[in-house]
PDB file of N, CA and C in Angstrom:
ATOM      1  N   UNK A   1      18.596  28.898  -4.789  1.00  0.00           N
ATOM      2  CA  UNK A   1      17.263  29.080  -4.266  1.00  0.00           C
ATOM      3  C   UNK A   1      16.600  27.702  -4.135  1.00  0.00           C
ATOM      4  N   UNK A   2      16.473  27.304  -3.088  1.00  0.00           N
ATOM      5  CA  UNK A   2      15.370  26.367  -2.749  1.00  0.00           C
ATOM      6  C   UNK A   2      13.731  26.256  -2.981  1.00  0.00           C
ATOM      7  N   UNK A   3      13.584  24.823  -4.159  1.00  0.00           N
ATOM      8  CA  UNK A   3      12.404  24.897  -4.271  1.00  0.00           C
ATOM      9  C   UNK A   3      11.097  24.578  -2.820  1.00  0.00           C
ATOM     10  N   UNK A   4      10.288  24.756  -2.228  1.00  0.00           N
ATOM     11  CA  UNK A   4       9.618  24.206  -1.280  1.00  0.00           C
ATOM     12  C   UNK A   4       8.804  23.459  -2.196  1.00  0.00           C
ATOM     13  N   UNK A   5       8.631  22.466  -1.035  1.00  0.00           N
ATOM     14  CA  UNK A   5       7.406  21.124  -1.820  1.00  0.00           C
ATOM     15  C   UNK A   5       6.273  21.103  -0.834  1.00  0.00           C
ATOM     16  N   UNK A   6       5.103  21.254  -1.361  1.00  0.00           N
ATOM     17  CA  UNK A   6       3.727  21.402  -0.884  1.00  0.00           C
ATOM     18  C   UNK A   6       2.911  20.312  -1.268  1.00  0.00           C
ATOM     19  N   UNK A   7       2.207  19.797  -0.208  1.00  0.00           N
ATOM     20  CA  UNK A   7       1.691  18.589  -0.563  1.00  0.00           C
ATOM     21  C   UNK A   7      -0.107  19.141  -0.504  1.00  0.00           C
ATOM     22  N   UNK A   8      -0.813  18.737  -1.296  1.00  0.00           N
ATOM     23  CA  UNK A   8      -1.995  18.940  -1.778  1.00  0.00           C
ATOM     24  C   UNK A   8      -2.916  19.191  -0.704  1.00  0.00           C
ATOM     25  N   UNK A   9      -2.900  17.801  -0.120  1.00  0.00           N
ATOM     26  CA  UNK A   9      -3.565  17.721   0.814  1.00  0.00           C
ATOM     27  C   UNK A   9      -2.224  16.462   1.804  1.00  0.00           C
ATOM     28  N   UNK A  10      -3.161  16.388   3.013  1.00  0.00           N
ATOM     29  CA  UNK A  10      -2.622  15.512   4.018  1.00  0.00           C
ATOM     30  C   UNK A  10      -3.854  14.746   4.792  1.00  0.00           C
ATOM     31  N   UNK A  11      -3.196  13.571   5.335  1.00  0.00           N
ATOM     32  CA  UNK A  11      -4.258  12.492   5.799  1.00  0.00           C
ATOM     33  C   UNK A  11      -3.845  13.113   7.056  1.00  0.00           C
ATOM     34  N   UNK A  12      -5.011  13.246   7.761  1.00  0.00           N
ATOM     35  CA  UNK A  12      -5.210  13.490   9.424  1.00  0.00           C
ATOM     36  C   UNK A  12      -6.247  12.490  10.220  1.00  0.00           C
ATOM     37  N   UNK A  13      -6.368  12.811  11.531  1.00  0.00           N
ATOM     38  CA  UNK A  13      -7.110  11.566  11.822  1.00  0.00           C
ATOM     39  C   UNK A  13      -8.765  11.726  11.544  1.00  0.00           C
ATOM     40  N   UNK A  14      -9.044  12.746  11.518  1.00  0.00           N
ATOM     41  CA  UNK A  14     -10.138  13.412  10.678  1.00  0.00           C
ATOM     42  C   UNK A  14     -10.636  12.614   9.283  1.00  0.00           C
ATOM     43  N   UNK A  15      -9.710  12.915   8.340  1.00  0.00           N
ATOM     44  CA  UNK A  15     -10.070  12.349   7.220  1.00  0.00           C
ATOM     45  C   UNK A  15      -9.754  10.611   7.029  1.00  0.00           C
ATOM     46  N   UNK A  16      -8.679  10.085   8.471  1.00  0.00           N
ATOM     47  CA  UNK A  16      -8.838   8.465   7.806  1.00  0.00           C
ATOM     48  C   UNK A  16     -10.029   8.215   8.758  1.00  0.00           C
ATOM     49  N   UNK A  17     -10.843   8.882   9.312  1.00  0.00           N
ATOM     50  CA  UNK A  17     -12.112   8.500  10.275  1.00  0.00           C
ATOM     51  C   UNK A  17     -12.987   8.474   8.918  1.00  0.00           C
ATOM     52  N   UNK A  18     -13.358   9.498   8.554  1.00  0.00           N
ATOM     53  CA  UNK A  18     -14.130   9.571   7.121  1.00  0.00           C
ATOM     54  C   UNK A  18     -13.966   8.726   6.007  1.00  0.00           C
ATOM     55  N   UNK A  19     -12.577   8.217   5.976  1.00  0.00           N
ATOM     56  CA  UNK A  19     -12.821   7.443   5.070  1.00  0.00           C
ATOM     57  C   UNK A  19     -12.950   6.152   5.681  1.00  0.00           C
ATOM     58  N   UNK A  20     -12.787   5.702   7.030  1.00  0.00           N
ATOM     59  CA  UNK A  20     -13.316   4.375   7.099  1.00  0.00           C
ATOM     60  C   UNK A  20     -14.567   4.534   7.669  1.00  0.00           C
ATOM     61  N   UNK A  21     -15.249   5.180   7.720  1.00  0.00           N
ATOM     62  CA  UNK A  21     -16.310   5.418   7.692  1.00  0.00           C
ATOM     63  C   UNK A  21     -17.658   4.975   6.498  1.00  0.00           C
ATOM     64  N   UNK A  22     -16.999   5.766   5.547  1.00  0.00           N
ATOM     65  CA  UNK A  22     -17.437   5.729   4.066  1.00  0.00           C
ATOM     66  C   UNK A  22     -16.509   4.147   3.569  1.00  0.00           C
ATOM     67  N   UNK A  23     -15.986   3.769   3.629  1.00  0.00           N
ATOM     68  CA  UNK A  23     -15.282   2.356   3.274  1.00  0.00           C
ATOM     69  C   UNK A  23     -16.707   1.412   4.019  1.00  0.00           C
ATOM     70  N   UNK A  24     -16.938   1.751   4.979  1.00  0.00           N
ATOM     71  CA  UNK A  24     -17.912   0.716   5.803  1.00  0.00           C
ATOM     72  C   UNK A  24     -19.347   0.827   5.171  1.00  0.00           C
ATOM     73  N   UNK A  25     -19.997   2.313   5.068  1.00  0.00           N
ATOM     74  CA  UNK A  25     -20.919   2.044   3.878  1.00  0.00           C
ATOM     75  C   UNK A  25     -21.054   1.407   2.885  1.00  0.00           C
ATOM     76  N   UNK A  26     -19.935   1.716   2.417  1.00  0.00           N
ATOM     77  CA  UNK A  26     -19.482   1.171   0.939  1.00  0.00           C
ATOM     78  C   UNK A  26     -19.912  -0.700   0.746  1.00  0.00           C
ATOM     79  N   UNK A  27     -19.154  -1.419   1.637  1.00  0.00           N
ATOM     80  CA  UNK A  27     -18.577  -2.799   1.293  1.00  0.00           C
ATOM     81  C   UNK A  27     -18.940  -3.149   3.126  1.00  0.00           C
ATOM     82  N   UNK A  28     -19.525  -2.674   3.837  1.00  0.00           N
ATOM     83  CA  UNK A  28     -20.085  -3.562   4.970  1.00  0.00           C
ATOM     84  C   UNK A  28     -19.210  -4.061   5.605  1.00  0.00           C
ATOM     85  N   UNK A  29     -19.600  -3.874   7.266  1.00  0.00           N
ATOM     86  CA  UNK A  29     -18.448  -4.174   8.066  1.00  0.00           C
ATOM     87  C   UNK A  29     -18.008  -5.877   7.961  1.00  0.00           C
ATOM     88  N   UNK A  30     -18.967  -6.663   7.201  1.00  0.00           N
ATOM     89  CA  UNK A  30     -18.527  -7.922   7.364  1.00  0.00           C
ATOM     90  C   UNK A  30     -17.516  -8.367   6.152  1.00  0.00           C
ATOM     91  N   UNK A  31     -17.329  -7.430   5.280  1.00  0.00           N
ATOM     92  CA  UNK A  31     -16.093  -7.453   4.485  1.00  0.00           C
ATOM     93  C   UNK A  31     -14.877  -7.137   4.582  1.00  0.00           C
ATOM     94  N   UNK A  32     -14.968  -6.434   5.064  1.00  0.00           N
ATOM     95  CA  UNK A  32     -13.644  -4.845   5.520  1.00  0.00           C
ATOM     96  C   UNK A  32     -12.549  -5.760   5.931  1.00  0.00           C
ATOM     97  N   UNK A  33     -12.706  -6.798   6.764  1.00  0.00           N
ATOM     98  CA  UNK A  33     -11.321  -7.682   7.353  1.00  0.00           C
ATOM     99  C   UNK A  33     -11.003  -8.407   6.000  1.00  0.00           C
ATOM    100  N   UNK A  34     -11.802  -8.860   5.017  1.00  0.00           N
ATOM    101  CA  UNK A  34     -11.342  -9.559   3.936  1.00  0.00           C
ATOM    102  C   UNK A  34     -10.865  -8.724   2.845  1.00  0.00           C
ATOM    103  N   UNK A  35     -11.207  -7.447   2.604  1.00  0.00           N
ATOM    104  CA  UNK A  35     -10.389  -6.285   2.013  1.00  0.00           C
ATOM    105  C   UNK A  35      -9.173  -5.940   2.667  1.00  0.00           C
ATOM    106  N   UNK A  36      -9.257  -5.884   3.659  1.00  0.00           N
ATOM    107  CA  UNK A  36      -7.749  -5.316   4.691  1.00  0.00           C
ATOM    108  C   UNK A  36      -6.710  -6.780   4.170  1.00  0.00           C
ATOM    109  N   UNK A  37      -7.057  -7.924   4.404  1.00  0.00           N
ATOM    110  CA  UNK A  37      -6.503  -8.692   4.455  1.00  0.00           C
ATOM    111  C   UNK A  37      -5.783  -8.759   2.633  1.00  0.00           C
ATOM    112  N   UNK A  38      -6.359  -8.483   1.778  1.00  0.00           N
ATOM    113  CA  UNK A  38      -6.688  -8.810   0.415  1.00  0.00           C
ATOM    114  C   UNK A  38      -5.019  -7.958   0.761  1.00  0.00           C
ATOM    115  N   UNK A  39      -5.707  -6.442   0.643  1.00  0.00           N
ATOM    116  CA  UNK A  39      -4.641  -5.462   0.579  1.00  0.00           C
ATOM    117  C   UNK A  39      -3.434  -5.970   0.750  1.00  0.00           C
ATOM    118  N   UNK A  40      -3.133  -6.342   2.425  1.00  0.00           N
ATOM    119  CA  UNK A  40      -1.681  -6.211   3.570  1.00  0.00           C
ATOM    120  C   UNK A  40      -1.181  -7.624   2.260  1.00  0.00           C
ATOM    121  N   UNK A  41      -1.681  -9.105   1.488  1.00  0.00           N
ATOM    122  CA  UNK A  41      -1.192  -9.923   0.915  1.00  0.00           C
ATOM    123  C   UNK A  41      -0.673  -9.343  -0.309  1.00  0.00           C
ATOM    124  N   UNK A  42      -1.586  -8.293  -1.029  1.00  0.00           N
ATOM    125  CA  UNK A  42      -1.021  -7.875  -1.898  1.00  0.00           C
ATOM    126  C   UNK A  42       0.492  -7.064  -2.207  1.00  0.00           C
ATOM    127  N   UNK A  43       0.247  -6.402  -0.927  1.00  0.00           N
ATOM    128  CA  UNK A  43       1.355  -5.091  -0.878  1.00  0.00           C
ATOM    129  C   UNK A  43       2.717  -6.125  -0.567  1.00  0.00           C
ATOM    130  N   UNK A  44       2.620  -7.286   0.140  1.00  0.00           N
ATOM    131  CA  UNK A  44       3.547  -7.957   0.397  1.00  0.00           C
ATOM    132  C   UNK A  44       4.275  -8.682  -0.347  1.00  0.00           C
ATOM    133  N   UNK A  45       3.236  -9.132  -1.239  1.00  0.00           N
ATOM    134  CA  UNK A  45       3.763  -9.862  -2.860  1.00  0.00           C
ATOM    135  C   UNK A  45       4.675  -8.949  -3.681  1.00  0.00           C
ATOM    136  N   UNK A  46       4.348  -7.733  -3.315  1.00  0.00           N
ATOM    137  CA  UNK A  46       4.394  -6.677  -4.291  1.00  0.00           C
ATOM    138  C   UNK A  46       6.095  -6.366  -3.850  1.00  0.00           C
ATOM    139  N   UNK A  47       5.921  -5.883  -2.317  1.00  0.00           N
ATOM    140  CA  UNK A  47       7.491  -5.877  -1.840  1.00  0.00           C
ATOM    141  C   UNK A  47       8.297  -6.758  -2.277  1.00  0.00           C
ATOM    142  N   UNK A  48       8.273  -8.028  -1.898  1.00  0.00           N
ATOM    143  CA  UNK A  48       9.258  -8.931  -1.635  1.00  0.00           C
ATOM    144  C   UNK A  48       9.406  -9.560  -3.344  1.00  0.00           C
ATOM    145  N   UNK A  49       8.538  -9.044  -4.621  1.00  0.00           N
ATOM    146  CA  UNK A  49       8.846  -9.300  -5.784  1.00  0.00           C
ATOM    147  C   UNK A  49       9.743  -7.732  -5.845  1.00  0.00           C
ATOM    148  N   UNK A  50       9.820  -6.950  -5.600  1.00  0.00           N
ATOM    149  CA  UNK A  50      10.355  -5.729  -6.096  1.00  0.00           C
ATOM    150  C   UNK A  50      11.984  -5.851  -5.350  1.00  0.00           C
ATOM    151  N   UNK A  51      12.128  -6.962  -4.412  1.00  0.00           N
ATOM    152  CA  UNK A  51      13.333  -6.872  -3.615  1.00  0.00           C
ATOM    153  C   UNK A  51      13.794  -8.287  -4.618  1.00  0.00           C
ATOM    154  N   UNK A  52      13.366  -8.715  -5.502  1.00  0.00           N
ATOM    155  CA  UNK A  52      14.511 -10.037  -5.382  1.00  0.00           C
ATOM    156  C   UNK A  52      15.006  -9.103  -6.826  1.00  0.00           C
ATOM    157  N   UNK A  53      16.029  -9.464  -7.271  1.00  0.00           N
ATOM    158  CA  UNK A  53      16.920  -9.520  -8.666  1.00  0.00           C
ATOM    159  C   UNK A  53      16.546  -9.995  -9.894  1.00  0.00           C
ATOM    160  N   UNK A  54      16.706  -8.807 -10.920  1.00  0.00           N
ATOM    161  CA  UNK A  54      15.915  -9.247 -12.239  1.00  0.00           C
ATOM    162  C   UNK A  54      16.857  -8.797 -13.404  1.00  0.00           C
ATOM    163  N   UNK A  55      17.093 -10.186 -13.931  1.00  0.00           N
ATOM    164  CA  UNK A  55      18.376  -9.581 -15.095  1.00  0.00           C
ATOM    165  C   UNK A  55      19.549  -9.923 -15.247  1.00  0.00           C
ATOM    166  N   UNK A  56      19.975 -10.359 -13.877  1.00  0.00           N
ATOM    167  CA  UNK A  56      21.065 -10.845 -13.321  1.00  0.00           C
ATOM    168  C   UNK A  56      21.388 -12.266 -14.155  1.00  0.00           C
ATOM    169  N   UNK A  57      22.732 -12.684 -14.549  1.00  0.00           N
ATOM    170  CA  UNK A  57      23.083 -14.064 -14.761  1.00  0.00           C
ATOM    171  C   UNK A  57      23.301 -14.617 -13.467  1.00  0.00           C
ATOM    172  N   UNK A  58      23.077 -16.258 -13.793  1.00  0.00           N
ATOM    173  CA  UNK A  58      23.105 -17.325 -12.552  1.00  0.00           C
ATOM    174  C   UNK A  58      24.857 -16.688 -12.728  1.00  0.00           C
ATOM    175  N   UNK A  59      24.976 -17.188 -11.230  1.00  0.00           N
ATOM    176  CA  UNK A  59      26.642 -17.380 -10.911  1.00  0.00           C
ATOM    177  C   UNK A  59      27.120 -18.681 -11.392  1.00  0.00           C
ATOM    178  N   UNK A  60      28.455 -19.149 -12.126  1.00  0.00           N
ATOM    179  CA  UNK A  60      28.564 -19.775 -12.439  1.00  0.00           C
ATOM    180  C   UNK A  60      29.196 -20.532 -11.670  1.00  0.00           C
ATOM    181  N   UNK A  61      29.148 -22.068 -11.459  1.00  0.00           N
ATOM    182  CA  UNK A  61      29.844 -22.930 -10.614  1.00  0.00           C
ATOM    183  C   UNK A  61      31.176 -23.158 -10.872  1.00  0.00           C
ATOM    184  N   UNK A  62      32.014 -23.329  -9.763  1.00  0.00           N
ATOM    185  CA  UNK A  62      33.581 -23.361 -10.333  1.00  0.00           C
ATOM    186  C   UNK A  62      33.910 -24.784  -9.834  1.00  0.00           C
TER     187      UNK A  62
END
């Protein structure tokens, strides 16, 4: 028997309108590019530390 997986809710274009909407109240359109920006550096640090190798011994020279 197959479990089905139900997701709570879902982002539509509805609700990411609302929330950048409410993001712009929030923190003002003259921030929003320096938050976006903050974010896209973070998430990138975040990748490219989660892709290198941890634990590993150096290779040894022959």
């Amino acid at each position: 028997m197959q479990e089905q997986v139900t997701l709570l809710w879902s982002l539509g274009p509805a609700e990411i309108a609302m929330l950048l909407v409410l993001a712009i109240f929030i923190f003002g359109p003259k921030r929003l590019p320096e938050l976006g920006q903050a974010l896209g550096d973070t998430l990138r640090s975040f990748r490219s530390a989660s892709k290198e190798p941890k634990g590993l011994p150096p290779s040894e020279a022959e």
